[in-house]
PDB file of N, CA and C in Angstrom:
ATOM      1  N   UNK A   1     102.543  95.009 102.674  1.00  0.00           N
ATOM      2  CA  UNK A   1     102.076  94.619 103.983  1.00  0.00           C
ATOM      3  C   UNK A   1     103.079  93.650 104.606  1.00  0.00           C
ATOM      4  N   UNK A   2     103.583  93.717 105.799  1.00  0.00           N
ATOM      5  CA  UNK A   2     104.001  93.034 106.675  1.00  0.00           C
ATOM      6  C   UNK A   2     103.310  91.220 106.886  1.00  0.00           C
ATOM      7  N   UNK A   3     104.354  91.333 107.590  1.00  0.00           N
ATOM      8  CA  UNK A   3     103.562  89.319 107.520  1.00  0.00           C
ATOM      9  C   UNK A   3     102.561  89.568 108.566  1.00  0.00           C
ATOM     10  N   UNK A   4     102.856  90.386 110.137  1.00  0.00           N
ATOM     11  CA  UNK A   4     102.182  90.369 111.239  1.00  0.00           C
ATOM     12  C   UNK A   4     101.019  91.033 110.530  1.00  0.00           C
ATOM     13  N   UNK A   5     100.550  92.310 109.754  1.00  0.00           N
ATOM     14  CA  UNK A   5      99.181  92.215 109.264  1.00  0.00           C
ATOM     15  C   UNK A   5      98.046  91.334 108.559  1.00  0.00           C
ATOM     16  N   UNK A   6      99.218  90.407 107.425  1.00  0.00           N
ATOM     17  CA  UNK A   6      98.498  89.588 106.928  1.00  0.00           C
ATOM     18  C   UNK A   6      98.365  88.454 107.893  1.00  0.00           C
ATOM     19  N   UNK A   7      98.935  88.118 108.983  1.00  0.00           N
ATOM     20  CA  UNK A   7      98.157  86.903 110.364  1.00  0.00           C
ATOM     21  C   UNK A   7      97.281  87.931 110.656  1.00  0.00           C
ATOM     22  N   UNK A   8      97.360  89.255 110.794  1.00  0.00           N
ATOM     23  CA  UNK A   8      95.781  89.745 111.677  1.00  0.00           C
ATOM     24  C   UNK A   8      94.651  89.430 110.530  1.00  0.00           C
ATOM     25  N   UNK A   9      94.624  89.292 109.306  1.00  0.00           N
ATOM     26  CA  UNK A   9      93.678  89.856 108.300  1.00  0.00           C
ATOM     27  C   UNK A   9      93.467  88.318 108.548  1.00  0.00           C
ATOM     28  N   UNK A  10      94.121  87.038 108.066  1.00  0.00           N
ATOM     29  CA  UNK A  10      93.639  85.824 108.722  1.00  0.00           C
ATOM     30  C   UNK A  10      93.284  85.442 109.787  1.00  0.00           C
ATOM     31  N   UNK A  11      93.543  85.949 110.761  1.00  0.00           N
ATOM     32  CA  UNK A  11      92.761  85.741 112.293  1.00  0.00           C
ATOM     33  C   UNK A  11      91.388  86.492 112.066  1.00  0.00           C
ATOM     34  N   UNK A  12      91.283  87.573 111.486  1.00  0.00           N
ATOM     35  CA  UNK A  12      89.934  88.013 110.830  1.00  0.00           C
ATOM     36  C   UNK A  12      88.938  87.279 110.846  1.00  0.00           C
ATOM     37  N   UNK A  13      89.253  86.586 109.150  1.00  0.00           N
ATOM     38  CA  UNK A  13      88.409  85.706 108.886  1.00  0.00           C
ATOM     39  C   UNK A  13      88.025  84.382 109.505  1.00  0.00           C
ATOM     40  N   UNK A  14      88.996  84.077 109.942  1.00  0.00           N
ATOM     41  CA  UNK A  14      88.613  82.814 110.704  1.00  0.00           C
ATOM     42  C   UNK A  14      87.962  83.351 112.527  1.00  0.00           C
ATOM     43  N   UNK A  15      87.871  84.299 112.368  1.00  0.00           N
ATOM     44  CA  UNK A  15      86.776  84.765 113.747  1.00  0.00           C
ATOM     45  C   UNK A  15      85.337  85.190 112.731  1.00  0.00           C
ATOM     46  N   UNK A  16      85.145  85.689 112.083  1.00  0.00           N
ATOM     47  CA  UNK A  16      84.038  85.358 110.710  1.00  0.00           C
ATOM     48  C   UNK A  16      83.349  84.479 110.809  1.00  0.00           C
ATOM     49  N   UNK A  17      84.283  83.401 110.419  1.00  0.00           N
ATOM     50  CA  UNK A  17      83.971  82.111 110.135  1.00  0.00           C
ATOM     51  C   UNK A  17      82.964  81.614 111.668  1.00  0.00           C
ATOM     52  N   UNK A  18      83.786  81.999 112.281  1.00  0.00           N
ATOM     53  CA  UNK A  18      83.489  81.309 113.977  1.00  0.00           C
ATOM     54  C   UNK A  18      82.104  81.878 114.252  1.00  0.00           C
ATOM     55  N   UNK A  19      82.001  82.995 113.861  1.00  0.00           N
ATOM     56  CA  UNK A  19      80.613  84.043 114.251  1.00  0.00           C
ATOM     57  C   UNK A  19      79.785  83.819 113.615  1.00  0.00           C
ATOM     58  N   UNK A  20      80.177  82.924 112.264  1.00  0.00           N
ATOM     59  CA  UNK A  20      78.614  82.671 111.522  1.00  0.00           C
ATOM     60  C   UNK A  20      78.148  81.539 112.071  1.00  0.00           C
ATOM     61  N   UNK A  21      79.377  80.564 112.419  1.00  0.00           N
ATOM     62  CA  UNK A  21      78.656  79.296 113.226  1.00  0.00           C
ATOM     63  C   UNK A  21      78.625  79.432 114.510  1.00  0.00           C
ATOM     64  N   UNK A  22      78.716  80.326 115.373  1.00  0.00           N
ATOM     65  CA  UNK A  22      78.063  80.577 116.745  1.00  0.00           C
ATOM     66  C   UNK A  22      78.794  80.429 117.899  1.00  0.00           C
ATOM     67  N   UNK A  23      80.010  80.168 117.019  1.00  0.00           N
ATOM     68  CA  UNK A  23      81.221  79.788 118.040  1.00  0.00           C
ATOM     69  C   UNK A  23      81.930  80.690 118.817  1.00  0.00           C
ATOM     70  N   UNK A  24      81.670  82.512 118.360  1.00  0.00           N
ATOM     71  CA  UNK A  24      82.603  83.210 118.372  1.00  0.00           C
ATOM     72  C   UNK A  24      81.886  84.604 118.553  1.00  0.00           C
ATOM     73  N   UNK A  25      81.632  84.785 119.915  1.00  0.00           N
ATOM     74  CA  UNK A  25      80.580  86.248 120.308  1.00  0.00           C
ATOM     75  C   UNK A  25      81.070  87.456 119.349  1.00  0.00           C
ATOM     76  N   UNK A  26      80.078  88.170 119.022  1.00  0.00           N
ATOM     77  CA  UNK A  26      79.626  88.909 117.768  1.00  0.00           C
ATOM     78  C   UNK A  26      80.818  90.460 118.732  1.00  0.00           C
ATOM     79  N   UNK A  27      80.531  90.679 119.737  1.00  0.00           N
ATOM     80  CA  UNK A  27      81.391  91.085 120.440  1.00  0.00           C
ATOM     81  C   UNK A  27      83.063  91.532 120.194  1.00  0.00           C
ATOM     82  N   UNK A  28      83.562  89.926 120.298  1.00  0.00           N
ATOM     83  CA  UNK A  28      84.866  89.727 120.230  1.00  0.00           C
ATOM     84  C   UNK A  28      85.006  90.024 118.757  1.00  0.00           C
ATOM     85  N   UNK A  29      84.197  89.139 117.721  1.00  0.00           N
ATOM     86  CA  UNK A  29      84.304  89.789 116.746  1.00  0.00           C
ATOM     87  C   UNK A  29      84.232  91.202 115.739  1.00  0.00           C
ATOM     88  N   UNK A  30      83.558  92.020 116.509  1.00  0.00           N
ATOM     89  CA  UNK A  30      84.018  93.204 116.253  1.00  0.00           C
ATOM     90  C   UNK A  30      85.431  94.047 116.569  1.00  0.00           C
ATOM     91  N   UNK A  31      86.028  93.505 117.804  1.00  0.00           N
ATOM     92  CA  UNK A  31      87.058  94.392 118.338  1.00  0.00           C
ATOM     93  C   UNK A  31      87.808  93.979 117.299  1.00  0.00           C
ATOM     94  N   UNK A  32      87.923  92.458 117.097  1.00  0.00           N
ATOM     95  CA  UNK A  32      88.779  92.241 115.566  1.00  0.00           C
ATOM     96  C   UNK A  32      88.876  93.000 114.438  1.00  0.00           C
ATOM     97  N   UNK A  33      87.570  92.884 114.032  1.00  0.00           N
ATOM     98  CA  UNK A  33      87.474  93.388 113.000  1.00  0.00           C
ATOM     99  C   UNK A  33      88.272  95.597 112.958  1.00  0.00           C
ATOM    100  N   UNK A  34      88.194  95.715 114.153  1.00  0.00           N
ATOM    101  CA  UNK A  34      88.099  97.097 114.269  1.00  0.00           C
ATOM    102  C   UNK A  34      89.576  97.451 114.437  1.00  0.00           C
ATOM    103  N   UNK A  35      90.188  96.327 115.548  1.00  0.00           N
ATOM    104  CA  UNK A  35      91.563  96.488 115.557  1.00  0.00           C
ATOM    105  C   UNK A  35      92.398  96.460 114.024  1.00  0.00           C
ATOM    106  N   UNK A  36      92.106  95.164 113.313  1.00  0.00           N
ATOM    107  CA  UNK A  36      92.370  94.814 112.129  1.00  0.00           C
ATOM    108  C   UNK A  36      92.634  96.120 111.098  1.00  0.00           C
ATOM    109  N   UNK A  37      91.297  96.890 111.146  1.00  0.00           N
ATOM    110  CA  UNK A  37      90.673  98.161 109.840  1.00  0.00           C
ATOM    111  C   UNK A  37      91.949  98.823 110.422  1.00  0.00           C
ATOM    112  N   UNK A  38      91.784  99.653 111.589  1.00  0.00           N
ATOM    113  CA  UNK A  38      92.907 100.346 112.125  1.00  0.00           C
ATOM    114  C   UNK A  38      94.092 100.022 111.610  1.00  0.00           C
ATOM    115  N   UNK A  39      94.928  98.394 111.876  1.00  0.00           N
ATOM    116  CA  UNK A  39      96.239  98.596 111.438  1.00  0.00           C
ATOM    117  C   UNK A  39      96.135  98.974 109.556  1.00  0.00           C
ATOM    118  N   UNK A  40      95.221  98.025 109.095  1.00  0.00           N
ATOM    119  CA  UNK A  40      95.524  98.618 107.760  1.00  0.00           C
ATOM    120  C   UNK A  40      95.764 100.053 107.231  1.00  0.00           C
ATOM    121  N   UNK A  41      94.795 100.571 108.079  1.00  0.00           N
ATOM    122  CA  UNK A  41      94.531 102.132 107.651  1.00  0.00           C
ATOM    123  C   UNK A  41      95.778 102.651 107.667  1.00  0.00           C
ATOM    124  N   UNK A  42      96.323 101.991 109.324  1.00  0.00           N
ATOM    125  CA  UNK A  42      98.011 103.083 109.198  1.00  0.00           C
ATOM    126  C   UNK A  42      99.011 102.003 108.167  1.00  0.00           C
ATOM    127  N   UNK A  43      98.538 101.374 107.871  1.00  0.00           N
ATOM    128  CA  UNK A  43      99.999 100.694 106.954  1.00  0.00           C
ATOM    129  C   UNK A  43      99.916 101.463 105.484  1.00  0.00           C
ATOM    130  N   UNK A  44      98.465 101.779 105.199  1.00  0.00           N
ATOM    131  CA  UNK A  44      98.401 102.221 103.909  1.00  0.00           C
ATOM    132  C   UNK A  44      98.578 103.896 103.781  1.00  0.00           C
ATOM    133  N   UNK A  45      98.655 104.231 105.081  1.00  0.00           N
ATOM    134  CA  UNK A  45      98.954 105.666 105.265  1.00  0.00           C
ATOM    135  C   UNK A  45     100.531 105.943 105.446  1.00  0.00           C
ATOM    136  N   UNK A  46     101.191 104.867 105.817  1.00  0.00           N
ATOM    137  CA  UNK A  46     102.771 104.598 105.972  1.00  0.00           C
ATOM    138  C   UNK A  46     103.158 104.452 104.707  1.00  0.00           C
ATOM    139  N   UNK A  47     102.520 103.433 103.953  1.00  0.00           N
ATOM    140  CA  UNK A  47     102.738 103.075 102.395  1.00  0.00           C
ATOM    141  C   UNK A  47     102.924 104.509 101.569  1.00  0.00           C
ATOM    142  N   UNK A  48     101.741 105.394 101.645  1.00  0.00           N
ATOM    143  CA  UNK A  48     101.559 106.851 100.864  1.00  0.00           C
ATOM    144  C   UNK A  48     102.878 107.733 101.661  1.00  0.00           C
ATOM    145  N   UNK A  49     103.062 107.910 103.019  1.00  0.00           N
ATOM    146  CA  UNK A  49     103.625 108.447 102.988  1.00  0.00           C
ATOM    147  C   UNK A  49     105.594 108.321 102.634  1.00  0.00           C
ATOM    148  N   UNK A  50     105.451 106.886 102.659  1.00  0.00           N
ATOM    149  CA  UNK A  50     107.167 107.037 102.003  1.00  0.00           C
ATOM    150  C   UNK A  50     107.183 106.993 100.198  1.00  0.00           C
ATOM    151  N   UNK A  51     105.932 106.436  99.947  1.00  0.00           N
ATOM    152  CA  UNK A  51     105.850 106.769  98.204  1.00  0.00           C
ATOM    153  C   UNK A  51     105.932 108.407  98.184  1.00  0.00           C
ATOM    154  N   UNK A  52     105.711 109.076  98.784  1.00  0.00           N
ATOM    155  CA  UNK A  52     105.763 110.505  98.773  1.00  0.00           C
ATOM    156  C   UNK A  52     107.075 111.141  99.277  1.00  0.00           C
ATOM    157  N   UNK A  53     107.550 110.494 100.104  1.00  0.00           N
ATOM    158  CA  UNK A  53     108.706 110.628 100.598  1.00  0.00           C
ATOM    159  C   UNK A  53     109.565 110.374  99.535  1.00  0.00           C
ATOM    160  N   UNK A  54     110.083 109.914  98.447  1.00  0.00           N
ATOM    161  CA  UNK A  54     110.994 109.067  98.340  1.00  0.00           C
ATOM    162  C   UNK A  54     110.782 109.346  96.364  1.00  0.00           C
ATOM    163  N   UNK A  55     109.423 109.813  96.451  1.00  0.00           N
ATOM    164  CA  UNK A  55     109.137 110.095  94.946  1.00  0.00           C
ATOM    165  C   UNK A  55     110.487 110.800  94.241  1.00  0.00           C
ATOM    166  N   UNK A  56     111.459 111.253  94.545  1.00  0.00           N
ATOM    167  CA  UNK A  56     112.460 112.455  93.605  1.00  0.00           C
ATOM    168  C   UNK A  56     113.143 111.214  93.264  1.00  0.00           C
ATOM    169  N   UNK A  57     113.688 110.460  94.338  1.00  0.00           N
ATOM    170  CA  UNK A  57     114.733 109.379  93.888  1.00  0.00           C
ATOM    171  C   UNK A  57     114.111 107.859  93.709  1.00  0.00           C
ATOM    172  N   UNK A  58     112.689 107.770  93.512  1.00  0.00           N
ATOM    173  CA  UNK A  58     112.111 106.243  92.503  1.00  0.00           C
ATOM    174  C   UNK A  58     110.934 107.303  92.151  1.00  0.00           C
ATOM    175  N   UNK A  59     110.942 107.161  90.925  1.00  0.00           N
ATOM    176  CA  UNK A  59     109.794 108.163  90.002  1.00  0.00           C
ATOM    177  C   UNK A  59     109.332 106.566  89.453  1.00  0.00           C
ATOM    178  N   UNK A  60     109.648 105.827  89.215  1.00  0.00           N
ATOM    179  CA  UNK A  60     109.019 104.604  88.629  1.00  0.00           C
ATOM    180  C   UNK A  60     107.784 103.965  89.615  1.00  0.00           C
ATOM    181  N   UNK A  61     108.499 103.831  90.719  1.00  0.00           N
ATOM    182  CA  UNK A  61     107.832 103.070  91.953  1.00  0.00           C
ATOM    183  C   UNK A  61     106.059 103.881  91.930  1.00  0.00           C
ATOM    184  N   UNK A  62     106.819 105.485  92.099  1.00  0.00           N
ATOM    185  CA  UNK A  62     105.447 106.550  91.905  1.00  0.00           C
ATOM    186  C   UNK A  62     104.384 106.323  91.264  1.00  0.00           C
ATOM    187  N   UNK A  63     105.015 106.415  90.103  1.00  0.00           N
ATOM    188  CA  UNK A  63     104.047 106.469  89.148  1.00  0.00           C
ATOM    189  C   UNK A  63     103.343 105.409  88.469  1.00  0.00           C
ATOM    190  N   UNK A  64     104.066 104.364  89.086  1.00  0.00           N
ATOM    191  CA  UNK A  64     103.336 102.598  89.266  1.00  0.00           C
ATOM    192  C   UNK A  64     102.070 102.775  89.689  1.00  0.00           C
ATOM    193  N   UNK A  65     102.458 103.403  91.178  1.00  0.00           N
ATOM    194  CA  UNK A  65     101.277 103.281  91.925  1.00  0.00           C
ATOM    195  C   UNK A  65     100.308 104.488  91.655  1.00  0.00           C
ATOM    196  N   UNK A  66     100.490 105.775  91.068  1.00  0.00           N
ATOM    197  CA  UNK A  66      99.738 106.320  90.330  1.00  0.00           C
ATOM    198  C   UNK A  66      98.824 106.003  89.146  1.00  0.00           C
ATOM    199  N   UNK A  67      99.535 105.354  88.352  1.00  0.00           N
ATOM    200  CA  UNK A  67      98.848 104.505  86.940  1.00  0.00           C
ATOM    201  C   UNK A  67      97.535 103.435  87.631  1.00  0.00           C
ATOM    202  N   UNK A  68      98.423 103.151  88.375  1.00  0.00           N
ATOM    203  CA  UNK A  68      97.204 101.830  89.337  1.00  0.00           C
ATOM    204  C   UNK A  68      95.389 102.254  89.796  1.00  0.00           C
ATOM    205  N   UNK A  69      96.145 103.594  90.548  1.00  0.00           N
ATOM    206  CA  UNK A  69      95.077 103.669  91.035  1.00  0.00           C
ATOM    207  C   UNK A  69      93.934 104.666  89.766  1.00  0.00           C
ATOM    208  N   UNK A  70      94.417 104.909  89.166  1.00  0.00           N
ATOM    209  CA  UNK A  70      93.703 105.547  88.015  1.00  0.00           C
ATOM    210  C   UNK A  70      93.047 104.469  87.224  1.00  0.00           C
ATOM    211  N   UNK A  71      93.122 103.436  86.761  1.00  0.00           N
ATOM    212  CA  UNK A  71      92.604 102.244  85.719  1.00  0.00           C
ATOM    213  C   UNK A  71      91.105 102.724  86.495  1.00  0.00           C
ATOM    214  N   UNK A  72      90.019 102.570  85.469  1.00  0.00           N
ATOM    215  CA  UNK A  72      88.489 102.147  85.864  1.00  0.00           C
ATOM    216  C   UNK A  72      88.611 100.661  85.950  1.00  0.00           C
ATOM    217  N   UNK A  73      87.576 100.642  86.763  1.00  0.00           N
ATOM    218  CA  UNK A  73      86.789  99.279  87.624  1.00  0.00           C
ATOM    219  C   UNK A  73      86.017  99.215  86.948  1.00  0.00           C
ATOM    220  N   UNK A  74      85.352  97.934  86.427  1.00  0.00           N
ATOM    221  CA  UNK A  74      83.876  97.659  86.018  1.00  0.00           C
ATOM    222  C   UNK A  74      83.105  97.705  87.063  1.00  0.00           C
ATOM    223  N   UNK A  75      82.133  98.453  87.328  1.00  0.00           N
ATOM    224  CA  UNK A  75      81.592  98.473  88.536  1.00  0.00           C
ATOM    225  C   UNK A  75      79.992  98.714  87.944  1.00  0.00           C
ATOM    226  N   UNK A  76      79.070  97.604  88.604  1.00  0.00           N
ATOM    227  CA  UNK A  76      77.391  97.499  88.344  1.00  0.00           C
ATOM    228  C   UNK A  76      76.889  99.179  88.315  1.00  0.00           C
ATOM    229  N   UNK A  77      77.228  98.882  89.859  1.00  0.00           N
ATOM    230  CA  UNK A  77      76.503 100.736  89.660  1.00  0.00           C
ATOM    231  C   UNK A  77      76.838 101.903  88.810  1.00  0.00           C
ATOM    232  N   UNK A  78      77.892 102.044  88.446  1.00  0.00           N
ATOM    233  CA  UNK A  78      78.459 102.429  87.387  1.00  0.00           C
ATOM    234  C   UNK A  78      78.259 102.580  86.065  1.00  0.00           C
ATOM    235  N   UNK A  79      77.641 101.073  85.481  1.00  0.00           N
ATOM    236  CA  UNK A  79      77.256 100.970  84.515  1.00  0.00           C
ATOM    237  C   UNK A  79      75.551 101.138  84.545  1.00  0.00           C
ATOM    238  N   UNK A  80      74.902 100.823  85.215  1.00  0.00           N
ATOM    239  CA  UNK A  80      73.597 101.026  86.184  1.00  0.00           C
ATOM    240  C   UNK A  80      73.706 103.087  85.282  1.00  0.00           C
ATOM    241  N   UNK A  81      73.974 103.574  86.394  1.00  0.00           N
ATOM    242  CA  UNK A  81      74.415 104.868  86.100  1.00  0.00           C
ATOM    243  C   UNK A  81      74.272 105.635  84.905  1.00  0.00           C
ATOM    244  N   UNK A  82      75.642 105.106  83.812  1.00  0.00           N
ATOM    245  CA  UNK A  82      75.495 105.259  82.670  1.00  0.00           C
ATOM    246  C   UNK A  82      74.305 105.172  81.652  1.00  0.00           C
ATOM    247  N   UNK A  83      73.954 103.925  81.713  1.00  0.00           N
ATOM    248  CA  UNK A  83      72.607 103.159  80.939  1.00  0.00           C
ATOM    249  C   UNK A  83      71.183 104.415  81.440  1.00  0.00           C
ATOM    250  N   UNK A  84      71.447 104.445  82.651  1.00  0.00           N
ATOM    251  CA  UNK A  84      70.042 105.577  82.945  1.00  0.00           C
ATOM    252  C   UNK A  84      70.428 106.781  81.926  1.00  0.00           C
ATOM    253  N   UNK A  85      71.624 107.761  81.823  1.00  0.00           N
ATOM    254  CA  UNK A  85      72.025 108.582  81.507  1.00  0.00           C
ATOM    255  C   UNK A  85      71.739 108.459  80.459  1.00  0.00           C
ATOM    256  N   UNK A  86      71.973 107.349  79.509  1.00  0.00           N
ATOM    257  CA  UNK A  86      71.963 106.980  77.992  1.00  0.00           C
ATOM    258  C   UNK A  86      70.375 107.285  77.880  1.00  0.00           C
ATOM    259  N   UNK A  87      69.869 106.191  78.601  1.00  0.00           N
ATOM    260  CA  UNK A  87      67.916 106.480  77.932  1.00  0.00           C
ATOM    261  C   UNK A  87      67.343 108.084  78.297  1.00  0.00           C
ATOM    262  N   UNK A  88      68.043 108.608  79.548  1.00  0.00           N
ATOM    263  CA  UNK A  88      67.711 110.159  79.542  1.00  0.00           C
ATOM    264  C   UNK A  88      68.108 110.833  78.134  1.00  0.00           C
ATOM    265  N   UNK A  89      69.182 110.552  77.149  1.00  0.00           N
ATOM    266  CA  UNK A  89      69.255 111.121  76.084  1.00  0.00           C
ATOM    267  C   UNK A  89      68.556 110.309  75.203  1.00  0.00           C
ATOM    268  N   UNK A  90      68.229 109.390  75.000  1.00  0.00           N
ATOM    269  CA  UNK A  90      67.219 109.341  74.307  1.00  0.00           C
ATOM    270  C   UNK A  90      65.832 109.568  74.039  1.00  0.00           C
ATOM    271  N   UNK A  91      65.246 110.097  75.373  1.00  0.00           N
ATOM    272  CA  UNK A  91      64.201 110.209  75.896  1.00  0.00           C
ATOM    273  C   UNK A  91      63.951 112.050  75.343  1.00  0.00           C
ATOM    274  N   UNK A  92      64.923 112.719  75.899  1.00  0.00           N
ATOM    275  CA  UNK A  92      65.565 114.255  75.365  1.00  0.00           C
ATOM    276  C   UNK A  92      65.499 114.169  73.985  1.00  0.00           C
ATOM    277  N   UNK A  93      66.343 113.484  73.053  1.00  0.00           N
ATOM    278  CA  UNK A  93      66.358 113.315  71.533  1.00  0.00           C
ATOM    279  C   UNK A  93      64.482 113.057  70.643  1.00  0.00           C
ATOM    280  N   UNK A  94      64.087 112.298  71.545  1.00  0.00           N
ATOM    281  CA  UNK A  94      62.866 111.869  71.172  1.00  0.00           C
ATOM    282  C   UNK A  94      62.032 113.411  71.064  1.00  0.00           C
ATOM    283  N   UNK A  95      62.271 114.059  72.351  1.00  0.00           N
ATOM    284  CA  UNK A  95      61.318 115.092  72.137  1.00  0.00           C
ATOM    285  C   UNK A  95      61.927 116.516  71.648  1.00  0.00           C
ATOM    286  N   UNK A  96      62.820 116.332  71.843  1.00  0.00           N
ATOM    287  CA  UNK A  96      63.079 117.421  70.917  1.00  0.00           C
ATOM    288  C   UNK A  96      62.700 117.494  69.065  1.00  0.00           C
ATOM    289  N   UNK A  97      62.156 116.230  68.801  1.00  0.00           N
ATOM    290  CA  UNK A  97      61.992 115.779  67.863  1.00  0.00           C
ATOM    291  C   UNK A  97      60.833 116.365  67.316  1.00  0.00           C
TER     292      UNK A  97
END
């Protein structure tokens, strides 16, 4: 990311900030927030497309960011998820019994 995105992503929050204490019409704070999503979206779509671009001559850089995005997250619902799945087989085991 650029420096000029990371001042928008801080002008962000500190219009946040302003909107929870009443300082800062809910309004204005959306166009922020909306302008903000937008630039990210294209920076991270700029990002993919020269990692794609460029993959023959940095295979490292690639596959950095391939490895990355593959790792699991601990994520509640997730495990939420699982745990149901688990007592459904036990519940199955029981009666098949």
């Amino acid at each position: 990311m650029n420096k000029e995105l990371l001042d928008k992503l801080k002008h962000k929050n500190e219009a946040y900030r302003g909107w929870k204490q009443g300082q800062v019409a809910w309004e204005e704070y959306r166009e922020i927030v909306q302008a903000t999503k937008d630039q990210v979206r294209k920076a991270k779509a700029l990002i993919d497309l020269n990692l794609a671009r460029d993959v023959k001559g940095n295979k490292k850089s690639f596959y950095r960011y391939i490895s990355d995005k593959r790792k699991m997250r601990e994520n509640v619902g997730y495990n939420k998820v699982t745990a149901l799945v688990d007592k459904g087989r036990k519940t199955d085991i029981i009666y098949l019994e």
